[in-house]
PDB file of N, CA and C in Angstrom:
ATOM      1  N   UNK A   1      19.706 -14.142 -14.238  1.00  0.00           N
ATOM      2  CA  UNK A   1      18.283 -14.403 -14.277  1.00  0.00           C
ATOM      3  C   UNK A   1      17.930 -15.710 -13.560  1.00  0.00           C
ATOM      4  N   UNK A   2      18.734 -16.182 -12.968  1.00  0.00           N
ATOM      5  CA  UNK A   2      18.502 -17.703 -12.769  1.00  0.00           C
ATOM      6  C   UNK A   2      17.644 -17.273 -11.205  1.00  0.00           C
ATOM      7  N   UNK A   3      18.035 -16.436 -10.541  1.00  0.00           N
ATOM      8  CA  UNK A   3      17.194 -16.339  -9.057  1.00  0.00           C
ATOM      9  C   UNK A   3      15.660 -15.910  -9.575  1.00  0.00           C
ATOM     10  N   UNK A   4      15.231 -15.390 -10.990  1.00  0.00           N
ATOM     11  CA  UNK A   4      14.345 -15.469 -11.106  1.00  0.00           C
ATOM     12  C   UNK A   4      13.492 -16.211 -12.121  1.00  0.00           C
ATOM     13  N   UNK A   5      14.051 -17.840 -12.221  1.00  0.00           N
ATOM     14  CA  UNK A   5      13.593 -18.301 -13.515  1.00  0.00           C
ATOM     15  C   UNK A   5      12.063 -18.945 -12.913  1.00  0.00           C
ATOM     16  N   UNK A   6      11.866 -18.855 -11.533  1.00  0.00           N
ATOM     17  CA  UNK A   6      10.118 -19.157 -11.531  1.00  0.00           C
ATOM     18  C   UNK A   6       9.357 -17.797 -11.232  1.00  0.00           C
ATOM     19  N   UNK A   7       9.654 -17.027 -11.681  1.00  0.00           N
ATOM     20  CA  UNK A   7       8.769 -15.641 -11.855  1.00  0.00           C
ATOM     21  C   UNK A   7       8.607 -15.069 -12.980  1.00  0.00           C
ATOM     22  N   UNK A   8       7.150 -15.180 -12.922  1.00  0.00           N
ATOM     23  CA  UNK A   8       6.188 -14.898 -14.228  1.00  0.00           C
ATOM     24  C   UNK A   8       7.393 -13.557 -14.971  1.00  0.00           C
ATOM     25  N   UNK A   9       7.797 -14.513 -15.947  1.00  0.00           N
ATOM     26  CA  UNK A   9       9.042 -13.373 -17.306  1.00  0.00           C
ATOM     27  C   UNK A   9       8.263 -12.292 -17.903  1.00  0.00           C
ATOM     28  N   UNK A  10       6.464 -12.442 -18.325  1.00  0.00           N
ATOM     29  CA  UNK A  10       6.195 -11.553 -19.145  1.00  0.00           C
ATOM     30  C   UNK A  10       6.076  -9.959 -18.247  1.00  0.00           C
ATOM     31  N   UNK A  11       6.610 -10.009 -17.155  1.00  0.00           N
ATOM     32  CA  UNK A  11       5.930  -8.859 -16.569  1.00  0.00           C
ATOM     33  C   UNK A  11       7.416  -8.406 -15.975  1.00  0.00           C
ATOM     34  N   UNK A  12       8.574  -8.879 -16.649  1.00  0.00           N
ATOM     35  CA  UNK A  12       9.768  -8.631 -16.350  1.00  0.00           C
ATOM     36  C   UNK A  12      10.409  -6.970 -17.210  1.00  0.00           C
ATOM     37  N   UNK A  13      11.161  -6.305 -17.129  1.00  0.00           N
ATOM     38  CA  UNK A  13      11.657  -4.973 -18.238  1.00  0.00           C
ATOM     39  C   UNK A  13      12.872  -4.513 -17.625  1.00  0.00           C
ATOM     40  N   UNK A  14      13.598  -3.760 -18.377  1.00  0.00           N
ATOM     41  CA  UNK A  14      14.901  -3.806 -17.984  1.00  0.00           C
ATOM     42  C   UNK A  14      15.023  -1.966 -18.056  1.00  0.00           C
ATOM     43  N   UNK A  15      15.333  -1.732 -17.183  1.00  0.00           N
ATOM     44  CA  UNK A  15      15.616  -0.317 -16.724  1.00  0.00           C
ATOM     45  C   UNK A  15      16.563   0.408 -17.774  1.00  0.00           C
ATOM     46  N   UNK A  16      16.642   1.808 -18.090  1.00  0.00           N
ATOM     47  CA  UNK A  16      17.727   2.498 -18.721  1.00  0.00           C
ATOM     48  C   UNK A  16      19.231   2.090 -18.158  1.00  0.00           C
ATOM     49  N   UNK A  17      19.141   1.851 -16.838  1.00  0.00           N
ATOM     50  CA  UNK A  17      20.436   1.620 -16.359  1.00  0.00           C
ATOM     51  C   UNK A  17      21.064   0.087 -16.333  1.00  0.00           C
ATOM     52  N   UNK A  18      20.083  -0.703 -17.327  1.00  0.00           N
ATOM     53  CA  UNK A  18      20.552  -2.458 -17.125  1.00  0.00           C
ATOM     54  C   UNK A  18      19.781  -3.286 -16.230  1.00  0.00           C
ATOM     55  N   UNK A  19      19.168  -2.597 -15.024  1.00  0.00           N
ATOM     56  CA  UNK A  19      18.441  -3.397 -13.909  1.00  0.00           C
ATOM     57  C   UNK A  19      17.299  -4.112 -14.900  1.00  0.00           C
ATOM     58  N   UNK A  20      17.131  -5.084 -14.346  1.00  0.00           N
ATOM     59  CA  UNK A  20      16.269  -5.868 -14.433  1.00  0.00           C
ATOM     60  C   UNK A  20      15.026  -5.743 -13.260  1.00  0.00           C
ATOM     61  N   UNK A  21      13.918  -5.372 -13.612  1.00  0.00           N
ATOM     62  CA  UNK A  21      12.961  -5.118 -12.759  1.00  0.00           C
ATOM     63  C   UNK A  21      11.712  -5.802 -13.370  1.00  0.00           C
ATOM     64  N   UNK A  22      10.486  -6.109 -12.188  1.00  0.00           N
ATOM     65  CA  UNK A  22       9.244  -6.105 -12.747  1.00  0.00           C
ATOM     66  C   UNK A  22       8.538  -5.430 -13.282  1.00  0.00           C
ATOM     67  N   UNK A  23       7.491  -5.254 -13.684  1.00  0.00           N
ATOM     68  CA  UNK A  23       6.226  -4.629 -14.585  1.00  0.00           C
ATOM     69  C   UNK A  23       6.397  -3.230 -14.128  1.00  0.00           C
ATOM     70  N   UNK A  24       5.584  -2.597 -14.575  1.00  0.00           N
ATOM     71  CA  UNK A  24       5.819  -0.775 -14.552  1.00  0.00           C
ATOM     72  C   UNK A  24       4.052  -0.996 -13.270  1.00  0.00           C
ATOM     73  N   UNK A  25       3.615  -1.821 -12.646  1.00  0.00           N
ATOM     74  CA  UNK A  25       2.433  -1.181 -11.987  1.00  0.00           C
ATOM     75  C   UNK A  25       1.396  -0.827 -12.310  1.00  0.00           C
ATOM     76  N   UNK A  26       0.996  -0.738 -13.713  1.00  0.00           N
ATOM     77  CA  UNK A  26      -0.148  -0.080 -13.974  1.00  0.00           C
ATOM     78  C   UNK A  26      -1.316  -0.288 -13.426  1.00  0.00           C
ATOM     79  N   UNK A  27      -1.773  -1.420 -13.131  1.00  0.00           N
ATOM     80  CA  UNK A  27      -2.761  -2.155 -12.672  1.00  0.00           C
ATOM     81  C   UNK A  27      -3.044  -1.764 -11.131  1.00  0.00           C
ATOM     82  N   UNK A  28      -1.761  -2.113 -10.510  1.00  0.00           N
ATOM     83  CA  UNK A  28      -1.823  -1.721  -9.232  1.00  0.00           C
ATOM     84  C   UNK A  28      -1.947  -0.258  -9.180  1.00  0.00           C
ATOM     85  N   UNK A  29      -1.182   0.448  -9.867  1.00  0.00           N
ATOM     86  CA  UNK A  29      -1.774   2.057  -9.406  1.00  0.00           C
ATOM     87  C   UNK A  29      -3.273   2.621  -9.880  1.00  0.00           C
ATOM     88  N   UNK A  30      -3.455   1.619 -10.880  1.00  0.00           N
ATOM     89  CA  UNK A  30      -4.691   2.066 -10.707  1.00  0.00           C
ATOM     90  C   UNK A  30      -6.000   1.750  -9.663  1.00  0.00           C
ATOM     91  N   UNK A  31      -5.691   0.454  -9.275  1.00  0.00           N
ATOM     92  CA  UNK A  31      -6.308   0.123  -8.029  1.00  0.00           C
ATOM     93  C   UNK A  31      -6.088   1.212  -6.939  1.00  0.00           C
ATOM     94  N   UNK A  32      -4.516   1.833  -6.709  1.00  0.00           N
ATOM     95  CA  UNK A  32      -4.794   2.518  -5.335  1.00  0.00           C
ATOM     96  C   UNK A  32      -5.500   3.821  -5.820  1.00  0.00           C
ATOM     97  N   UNK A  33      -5.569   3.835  -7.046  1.00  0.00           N
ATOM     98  CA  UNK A  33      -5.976   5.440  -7.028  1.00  0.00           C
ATOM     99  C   UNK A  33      -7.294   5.574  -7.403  1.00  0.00           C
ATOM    100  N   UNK A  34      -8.203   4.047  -8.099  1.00  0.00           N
ATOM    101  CA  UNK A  34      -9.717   4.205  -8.461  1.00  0.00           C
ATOM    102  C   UNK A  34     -10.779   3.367  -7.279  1.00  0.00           C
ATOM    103  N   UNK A  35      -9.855   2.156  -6.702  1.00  0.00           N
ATOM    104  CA  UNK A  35     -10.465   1.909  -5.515  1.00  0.00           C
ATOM    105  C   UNK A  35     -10.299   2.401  -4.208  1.00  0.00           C
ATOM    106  N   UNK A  36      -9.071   2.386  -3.679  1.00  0.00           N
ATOM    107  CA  UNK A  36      -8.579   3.211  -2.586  1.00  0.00           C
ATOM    108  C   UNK A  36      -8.799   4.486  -2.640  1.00  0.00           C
ATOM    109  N   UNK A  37      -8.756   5.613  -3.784  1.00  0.00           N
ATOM    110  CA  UNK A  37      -8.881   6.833  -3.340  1.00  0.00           C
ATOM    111  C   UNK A  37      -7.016   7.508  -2.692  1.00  0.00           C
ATOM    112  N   UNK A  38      -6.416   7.075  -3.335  1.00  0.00           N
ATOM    113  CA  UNK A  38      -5.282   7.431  -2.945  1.00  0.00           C
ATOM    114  C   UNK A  38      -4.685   8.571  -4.266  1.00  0.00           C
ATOM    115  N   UNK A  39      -4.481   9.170  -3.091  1.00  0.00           N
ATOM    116  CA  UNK A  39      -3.693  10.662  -4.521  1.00  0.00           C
ATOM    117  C   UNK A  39      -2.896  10.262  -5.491  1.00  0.00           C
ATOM    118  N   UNK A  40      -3.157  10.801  -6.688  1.00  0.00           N
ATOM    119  CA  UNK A  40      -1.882   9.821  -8.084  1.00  0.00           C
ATOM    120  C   UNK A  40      -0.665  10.540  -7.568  1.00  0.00           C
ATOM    121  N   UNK A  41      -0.655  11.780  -6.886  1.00  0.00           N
ATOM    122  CA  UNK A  41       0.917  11.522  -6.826  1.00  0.00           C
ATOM    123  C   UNK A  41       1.804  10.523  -5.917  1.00  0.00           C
ATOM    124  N   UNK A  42       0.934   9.905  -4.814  1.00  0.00           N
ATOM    125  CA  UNK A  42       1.014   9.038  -3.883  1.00  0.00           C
ATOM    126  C   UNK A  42       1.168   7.546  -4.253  1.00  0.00           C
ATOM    127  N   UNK A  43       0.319   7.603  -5.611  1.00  0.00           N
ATOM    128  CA  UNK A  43       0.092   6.018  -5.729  1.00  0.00           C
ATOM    129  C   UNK A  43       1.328   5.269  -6.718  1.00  0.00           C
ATOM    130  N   UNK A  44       2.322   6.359  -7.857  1.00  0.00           N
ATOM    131  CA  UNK A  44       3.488   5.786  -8.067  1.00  0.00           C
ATOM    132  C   UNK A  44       4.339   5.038  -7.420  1.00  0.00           C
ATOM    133  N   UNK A  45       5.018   5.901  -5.740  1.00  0.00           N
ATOM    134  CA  UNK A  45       5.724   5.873  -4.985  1.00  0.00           C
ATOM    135  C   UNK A  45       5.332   4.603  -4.353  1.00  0.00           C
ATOM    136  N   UNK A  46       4.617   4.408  -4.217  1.00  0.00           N
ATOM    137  CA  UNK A  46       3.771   3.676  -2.762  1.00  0.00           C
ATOM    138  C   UNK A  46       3.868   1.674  -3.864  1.00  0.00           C
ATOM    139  N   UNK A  47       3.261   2.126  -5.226  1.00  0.00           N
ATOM    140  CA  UNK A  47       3.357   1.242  -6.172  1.00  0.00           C
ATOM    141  C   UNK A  47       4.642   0.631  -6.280  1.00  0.00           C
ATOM    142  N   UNK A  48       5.589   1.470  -6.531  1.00  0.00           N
ATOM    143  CA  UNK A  48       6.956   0.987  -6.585  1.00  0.00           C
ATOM    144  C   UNK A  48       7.200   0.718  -5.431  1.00  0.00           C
ATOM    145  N   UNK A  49       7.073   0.827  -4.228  1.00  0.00           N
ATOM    146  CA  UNK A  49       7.884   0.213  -3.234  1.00  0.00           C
ATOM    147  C   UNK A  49       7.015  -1.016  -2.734  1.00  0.00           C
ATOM    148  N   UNK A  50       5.725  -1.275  -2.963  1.00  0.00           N
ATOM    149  CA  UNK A  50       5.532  -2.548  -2.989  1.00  0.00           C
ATOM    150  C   UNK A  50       6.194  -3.745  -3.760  1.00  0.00           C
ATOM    151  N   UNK A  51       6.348  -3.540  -5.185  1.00  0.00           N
ATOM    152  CA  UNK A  51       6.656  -3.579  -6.337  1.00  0.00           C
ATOM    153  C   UNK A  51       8.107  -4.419  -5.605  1.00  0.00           C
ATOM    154  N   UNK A  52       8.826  -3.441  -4.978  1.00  0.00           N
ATOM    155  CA  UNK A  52      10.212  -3.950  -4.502  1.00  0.00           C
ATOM    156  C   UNK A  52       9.689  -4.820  -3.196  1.00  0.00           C
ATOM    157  N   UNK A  53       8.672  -4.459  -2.648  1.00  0.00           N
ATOM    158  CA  UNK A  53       9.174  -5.644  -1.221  1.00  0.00           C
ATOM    159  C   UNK A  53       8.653  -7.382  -1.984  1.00  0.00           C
ATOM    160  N   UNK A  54       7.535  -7.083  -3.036  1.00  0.00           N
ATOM    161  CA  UNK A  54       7.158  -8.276  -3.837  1.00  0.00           C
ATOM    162  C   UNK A  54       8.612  -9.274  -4.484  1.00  0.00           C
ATOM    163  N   UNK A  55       9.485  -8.633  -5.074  1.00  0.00           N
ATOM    164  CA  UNK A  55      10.657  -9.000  -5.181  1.00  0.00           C
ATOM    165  C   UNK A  55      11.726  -9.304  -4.339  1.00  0.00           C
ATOM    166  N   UNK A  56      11.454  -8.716  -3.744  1.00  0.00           N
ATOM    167  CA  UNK A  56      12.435  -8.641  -2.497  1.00  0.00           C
ATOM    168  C   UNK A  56      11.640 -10.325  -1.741  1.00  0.00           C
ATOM    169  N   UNK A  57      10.799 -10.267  -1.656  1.00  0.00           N
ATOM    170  CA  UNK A  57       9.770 -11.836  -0.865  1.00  0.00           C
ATOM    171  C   UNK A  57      10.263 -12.850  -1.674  1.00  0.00           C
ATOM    172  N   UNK A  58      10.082 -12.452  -3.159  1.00  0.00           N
ATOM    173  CA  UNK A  58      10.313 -13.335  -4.147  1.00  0.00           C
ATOM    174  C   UNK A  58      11.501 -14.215  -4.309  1.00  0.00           C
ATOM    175  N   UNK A  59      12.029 -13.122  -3.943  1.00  0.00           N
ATOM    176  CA  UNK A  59      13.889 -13.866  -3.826  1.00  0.00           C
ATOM    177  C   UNK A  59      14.199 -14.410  -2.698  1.00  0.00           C
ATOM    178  N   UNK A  60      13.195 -14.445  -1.753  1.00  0.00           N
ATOM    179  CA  UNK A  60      13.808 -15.221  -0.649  1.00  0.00           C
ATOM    180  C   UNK A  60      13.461 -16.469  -0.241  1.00  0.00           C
ATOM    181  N   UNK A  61      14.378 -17.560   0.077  1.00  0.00           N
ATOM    182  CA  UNK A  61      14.122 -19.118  -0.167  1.00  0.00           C
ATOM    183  C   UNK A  61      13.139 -19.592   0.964  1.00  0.00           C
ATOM    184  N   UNK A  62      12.253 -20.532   1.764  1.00  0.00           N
ATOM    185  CA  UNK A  62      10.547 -20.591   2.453  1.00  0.00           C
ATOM    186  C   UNK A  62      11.874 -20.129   3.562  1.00  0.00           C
ATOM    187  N   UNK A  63      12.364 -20.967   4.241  1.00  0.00           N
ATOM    188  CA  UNK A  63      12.872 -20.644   5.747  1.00  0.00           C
ATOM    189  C   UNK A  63      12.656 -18.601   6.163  1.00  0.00           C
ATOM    190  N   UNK A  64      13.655 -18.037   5.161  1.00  0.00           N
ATOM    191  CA  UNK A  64      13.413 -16.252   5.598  1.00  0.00           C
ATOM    192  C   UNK A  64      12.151 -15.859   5.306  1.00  0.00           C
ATOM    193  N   UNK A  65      11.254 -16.670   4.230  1.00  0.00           N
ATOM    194  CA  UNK A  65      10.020 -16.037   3.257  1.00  0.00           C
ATOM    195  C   UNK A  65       9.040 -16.209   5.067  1.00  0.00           C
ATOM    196  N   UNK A  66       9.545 -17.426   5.435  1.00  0.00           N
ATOM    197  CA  UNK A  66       8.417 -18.010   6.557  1.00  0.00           C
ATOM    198  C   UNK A  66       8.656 -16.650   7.715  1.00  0.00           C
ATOM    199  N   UNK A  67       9.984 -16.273   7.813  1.00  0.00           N
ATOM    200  CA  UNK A  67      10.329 -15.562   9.223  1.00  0.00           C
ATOM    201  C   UNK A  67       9.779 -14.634   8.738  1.00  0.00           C
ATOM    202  N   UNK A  68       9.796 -13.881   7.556  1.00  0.00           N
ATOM    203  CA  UNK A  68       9.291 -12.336   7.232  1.00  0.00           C
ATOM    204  C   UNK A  68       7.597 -12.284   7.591  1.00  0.00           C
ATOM    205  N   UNK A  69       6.919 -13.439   7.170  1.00  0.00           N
ATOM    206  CA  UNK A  69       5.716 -13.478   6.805  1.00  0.00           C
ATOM    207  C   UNK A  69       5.364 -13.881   8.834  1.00  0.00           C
ATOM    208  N   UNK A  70       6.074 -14.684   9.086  1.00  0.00           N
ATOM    209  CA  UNK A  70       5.336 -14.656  10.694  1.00  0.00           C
ATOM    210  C   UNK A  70       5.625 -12.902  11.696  1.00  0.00           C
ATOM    211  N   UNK A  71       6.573 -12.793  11.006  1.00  0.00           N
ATOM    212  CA  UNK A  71       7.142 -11.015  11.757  1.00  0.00           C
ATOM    213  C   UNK A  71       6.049 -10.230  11.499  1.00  0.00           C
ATOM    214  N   UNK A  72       5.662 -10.029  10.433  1.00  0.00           N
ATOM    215  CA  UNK A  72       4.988  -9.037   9.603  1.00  0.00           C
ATOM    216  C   UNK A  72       3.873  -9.813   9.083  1.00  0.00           C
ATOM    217  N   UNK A  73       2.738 -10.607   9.736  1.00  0.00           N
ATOM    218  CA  UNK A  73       1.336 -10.737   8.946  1.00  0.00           C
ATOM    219  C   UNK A  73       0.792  -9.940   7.817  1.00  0.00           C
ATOM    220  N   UNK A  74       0.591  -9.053   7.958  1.00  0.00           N
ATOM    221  CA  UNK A  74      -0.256  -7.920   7.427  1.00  0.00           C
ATOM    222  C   UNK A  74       0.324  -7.689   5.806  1.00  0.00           C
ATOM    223  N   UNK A  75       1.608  -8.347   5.599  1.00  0.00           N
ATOM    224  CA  UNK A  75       2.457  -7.965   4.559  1.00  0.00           C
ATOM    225  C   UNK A  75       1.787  -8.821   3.261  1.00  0.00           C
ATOM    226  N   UNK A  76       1.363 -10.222   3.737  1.00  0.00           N
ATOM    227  CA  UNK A  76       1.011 -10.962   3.262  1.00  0.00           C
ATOM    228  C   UNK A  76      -0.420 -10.399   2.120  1.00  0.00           C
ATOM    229  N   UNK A  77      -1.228  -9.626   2.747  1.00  0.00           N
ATOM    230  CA  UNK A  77      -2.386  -9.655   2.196  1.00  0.00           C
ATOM    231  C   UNK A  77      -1.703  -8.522   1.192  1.00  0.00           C
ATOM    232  N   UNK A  78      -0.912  -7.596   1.514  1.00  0.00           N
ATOM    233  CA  UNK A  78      -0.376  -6.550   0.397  1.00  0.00           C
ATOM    234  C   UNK A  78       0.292  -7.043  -0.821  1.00  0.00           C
ATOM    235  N   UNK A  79       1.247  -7.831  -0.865  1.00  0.00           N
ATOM    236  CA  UNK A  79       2.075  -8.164  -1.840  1.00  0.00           C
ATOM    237  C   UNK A  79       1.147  -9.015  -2.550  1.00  0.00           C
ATOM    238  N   UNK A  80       0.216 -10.104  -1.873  1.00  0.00           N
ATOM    239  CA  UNK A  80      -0.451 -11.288  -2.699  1.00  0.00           C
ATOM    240  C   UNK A  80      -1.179 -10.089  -3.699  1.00  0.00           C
ATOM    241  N   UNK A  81      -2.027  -9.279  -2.997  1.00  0.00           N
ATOM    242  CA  UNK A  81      -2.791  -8.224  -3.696  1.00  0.00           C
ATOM    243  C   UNK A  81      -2.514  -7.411  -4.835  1.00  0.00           C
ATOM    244  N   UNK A  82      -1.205  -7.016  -4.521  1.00  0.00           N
ATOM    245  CA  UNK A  82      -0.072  -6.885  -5.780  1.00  0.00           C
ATOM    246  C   UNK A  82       0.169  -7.913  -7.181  1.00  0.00           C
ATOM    247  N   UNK A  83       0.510  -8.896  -6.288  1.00  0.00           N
ATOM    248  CA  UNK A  83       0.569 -10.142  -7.004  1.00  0.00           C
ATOM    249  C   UNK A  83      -0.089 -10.360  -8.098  1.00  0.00           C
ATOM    250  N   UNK A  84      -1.763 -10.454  -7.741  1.00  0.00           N
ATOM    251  CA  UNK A  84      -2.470 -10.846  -8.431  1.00  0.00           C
ATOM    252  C   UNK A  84      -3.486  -9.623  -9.812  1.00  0.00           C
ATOM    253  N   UNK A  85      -3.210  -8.320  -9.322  1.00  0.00           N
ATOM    254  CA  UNK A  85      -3.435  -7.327  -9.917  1.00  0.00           C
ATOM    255  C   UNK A  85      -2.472  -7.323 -11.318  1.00  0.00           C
ATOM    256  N   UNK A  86      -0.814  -7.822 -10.811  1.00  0.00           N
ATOM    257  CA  UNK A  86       0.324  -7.312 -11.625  1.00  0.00           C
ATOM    258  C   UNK A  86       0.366  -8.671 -12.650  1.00  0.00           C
ATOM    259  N   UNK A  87      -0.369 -10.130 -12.360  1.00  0.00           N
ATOM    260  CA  UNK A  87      -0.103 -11.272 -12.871  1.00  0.00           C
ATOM    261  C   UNK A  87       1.295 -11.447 -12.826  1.00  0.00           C
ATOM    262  N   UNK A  88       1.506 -11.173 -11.492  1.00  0.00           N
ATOM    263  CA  UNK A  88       2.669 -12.217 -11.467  1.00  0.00           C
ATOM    264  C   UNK A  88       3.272 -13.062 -10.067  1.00  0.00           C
ATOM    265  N   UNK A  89       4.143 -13.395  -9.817  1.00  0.00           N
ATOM    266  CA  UNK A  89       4.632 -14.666  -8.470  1.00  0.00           C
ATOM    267  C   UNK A  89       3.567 -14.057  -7.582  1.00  0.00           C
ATOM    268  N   UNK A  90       2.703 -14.617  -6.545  1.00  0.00           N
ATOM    269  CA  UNK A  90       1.940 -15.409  -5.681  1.00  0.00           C
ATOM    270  C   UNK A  90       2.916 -15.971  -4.545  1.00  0.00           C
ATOM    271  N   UNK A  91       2.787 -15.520  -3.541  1.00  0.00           N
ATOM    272  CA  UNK A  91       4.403 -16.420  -2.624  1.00  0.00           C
ATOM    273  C   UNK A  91       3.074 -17.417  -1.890  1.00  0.00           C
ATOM    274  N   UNK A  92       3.628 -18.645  -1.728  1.00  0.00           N
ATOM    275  CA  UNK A  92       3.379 -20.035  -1.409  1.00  0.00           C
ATOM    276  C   UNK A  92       4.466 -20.428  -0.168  1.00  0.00           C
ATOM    277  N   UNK A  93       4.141 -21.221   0.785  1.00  0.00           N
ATOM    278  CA  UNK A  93       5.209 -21.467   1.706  1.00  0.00           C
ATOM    279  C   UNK A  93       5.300 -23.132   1.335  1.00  0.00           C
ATOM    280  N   UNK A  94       6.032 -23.154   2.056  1.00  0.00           N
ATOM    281  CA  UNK A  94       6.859 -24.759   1.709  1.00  0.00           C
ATOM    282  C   UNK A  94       5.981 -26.387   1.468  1.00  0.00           C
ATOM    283  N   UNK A  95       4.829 -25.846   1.846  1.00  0.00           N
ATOM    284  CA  UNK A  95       3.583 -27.164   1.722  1.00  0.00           C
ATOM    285  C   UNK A  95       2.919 -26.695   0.392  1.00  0.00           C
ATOM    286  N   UNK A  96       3.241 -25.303  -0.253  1.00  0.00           N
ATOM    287  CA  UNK A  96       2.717 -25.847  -1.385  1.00  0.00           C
ATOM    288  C   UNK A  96       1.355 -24.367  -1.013  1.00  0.00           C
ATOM    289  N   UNK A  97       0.867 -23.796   0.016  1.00  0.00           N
ATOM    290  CA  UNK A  97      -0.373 -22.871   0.316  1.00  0.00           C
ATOM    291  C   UNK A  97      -0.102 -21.652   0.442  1.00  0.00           C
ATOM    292  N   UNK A  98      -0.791 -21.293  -0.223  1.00  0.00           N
ATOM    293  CA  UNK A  98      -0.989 -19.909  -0.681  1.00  0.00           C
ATOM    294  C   UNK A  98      -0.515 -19.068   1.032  1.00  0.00           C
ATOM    295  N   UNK A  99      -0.123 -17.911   1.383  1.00  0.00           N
ATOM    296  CA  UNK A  99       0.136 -16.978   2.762  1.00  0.00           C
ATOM    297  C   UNK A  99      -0.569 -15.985   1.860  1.00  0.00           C
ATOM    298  N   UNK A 100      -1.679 -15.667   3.114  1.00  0.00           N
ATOM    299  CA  UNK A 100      -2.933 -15.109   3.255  1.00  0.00           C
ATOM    300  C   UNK A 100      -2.924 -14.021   4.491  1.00  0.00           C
TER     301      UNK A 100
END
């Protein structure tokens, strides 16, 4: 747990198989499916794999967080969006400001 001791714990749960994962999404799927208009069978899938690239950002220290986020702009506004739906980590780059 230590790679994730600055990420919000209450939204942490632990899989049948031992994994340690974030929140189940609810919030966010309901966003893609009452604001977006996205099919519920669409909006699990799509939920969870944000879900993982949010973690996946999370775990990575500013230098790769910086290379992912200059490669891929657009990523930024998805995961924060996630972020803030799911109450939890917000990625910040090395001065401390929010990536927008």
């Amino acid at each position: 747990m230590e790679h994730l001791k600055d990420y919000d714990m209450k939204t942490l749960h632990r899989d049948p198989d031992g994994e340690l994962r974030t929140g189940k999404n609810h919030y966010y799927q309901a966003f893609l499916i009452k604001q977006l208009h996205l099919g519920n069978s669409r909006a699990y899938d799509f939920a969870e794999a944000v879900q993982k690239l949010h973690l996946a950002l999370c775990r990575c220290d500013y230098g790769n967080l910086k290379v992912l986020m200059t490669a891929y702009p657009g990523i930024a506004d998805l995961v924060q969006d996630y972020a803030r739906l799911e109450e939890c980590a917000v990625l910040y780059n090395h001065k401390g400001e929010e990536y927008k």
